[in-house]
C-alpha atoms as a PDB file:
ATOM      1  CA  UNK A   1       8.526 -17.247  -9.154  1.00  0.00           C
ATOM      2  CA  UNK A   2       5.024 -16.231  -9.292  1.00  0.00           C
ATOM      3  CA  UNK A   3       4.652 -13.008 -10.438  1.00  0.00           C
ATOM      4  CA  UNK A   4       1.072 -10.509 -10.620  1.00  0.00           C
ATOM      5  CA  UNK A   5      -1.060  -8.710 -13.325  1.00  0.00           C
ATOM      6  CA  UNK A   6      -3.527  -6.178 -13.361  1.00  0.00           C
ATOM      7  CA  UNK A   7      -6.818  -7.923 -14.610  1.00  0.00           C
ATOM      8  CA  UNK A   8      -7.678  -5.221 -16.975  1.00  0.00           C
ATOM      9  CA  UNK A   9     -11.503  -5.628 -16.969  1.00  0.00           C
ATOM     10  CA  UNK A  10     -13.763  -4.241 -15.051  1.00  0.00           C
ATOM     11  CA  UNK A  11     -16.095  -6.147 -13.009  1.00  0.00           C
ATOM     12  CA  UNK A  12     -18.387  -5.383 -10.165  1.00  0.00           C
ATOM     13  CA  UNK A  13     -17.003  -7.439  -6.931  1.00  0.00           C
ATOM     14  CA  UNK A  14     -19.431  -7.140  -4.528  1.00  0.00           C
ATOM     15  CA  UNK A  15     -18.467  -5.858  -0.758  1.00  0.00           C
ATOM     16  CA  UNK A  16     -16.538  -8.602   1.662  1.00  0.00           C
ATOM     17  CA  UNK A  17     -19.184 -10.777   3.168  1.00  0.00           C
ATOM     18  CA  UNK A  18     -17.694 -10.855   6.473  1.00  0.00           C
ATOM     19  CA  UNK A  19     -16.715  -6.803   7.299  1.00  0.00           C
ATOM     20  CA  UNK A  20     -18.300  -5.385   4.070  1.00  0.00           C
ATOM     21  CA  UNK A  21     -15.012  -3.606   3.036  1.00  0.00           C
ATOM     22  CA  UNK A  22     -13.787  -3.223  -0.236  1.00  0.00           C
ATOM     23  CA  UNK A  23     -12.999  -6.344  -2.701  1.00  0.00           C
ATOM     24  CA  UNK A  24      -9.735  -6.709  -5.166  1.00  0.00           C
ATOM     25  CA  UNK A  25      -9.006  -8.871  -8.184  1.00  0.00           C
ATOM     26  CA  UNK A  26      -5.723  -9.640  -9.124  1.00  0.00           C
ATOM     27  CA  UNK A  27      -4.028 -11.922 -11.832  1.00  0.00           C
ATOM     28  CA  UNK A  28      -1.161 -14.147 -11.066  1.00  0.00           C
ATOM     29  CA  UNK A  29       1.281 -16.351 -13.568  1.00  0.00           C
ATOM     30  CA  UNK A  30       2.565 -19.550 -11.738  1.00  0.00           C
ATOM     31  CA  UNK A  31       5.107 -21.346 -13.287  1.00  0.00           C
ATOM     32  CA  UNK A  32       4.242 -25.108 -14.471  1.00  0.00           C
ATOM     33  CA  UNK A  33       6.724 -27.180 -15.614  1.00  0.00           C
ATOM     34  CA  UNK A  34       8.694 -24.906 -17.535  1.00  0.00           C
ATOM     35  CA  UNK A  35       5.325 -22.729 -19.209  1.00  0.00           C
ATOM     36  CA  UNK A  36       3.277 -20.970 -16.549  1.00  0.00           C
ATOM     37  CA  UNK A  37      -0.594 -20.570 -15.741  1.00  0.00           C
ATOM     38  CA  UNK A  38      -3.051 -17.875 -15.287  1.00  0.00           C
ATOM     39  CA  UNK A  39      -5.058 -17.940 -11.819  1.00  0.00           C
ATOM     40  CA  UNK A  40      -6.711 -15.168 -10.280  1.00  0.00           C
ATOM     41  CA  UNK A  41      -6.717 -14.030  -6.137  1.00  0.00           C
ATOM     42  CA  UNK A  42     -10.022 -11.851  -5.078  1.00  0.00           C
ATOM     43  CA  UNK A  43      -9.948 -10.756  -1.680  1.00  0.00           C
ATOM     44  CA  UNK A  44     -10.651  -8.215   0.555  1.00  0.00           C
ATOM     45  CA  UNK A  45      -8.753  -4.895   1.234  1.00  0.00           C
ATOM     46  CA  UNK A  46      -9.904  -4.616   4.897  1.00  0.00           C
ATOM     47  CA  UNK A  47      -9.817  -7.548   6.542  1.00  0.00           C
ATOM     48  CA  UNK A  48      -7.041  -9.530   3.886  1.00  0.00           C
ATOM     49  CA  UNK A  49      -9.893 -12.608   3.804  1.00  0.00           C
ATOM     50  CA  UNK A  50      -8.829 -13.646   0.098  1.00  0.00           C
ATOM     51  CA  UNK A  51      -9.030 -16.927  -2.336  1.00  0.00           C
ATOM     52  CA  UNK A  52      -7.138 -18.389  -5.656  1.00  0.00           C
ATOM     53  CA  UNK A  53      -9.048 -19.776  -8.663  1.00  0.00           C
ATOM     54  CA  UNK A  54      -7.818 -21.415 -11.790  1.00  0.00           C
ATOM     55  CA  UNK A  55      -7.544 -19.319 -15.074  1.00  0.00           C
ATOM     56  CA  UNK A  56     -11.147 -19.271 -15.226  1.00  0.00           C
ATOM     57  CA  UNK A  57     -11.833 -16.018 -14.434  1.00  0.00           C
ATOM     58  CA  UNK A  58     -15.003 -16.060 -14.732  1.00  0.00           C
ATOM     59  CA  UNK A  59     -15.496 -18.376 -12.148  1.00  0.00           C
ATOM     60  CA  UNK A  60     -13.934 -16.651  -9.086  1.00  0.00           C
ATOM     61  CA  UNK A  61     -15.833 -12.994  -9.858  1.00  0.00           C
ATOM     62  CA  UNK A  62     -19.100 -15.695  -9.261  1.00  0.00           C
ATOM     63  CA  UNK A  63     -17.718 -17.210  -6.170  1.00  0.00           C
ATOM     64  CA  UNK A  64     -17.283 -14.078  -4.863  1.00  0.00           C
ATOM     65  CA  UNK A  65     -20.372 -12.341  -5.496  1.00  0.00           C
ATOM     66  CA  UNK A  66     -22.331 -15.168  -4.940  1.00  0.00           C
ATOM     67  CA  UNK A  67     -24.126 -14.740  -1.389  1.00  0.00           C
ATOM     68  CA  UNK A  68     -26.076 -17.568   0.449  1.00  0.00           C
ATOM     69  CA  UNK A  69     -29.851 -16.073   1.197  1.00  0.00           C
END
């Protein structure tokens, strides 16, 4: 069962590219094989547009924010 946690830190998550509305962060354990992993969902509150990363959480704060010019 995968179950949520509130990612403690905070981090500026720039506005939804697509309808500008508010972005979220939250942390998820998946079970593996007996253990579980840490992976992270960021998303938007508005429109529900949202993505999964690995346990790098680093890495899906700068997908997010990161715009095309």
């Amino acid at each position: 069962m995968v179950g949520t946690f509130e990612v403690d830190e905070k981090i500026y998550l720039e506005p939804c590219p697509f309808c500008g509305g508010e972005a979220y962060i939250t942390g998820l354990f998946i079970p593996v094989n007996g253990d579980e992993i840490n992976a992270y969902a960021v998303g938007c509150e508005k429109c529900g547009i949202s993505f999964m990363e690995d346990w790098i959480y680093e890495n899906i704060v700068k997908k997010w924010n990161t715009r095309i010019q």
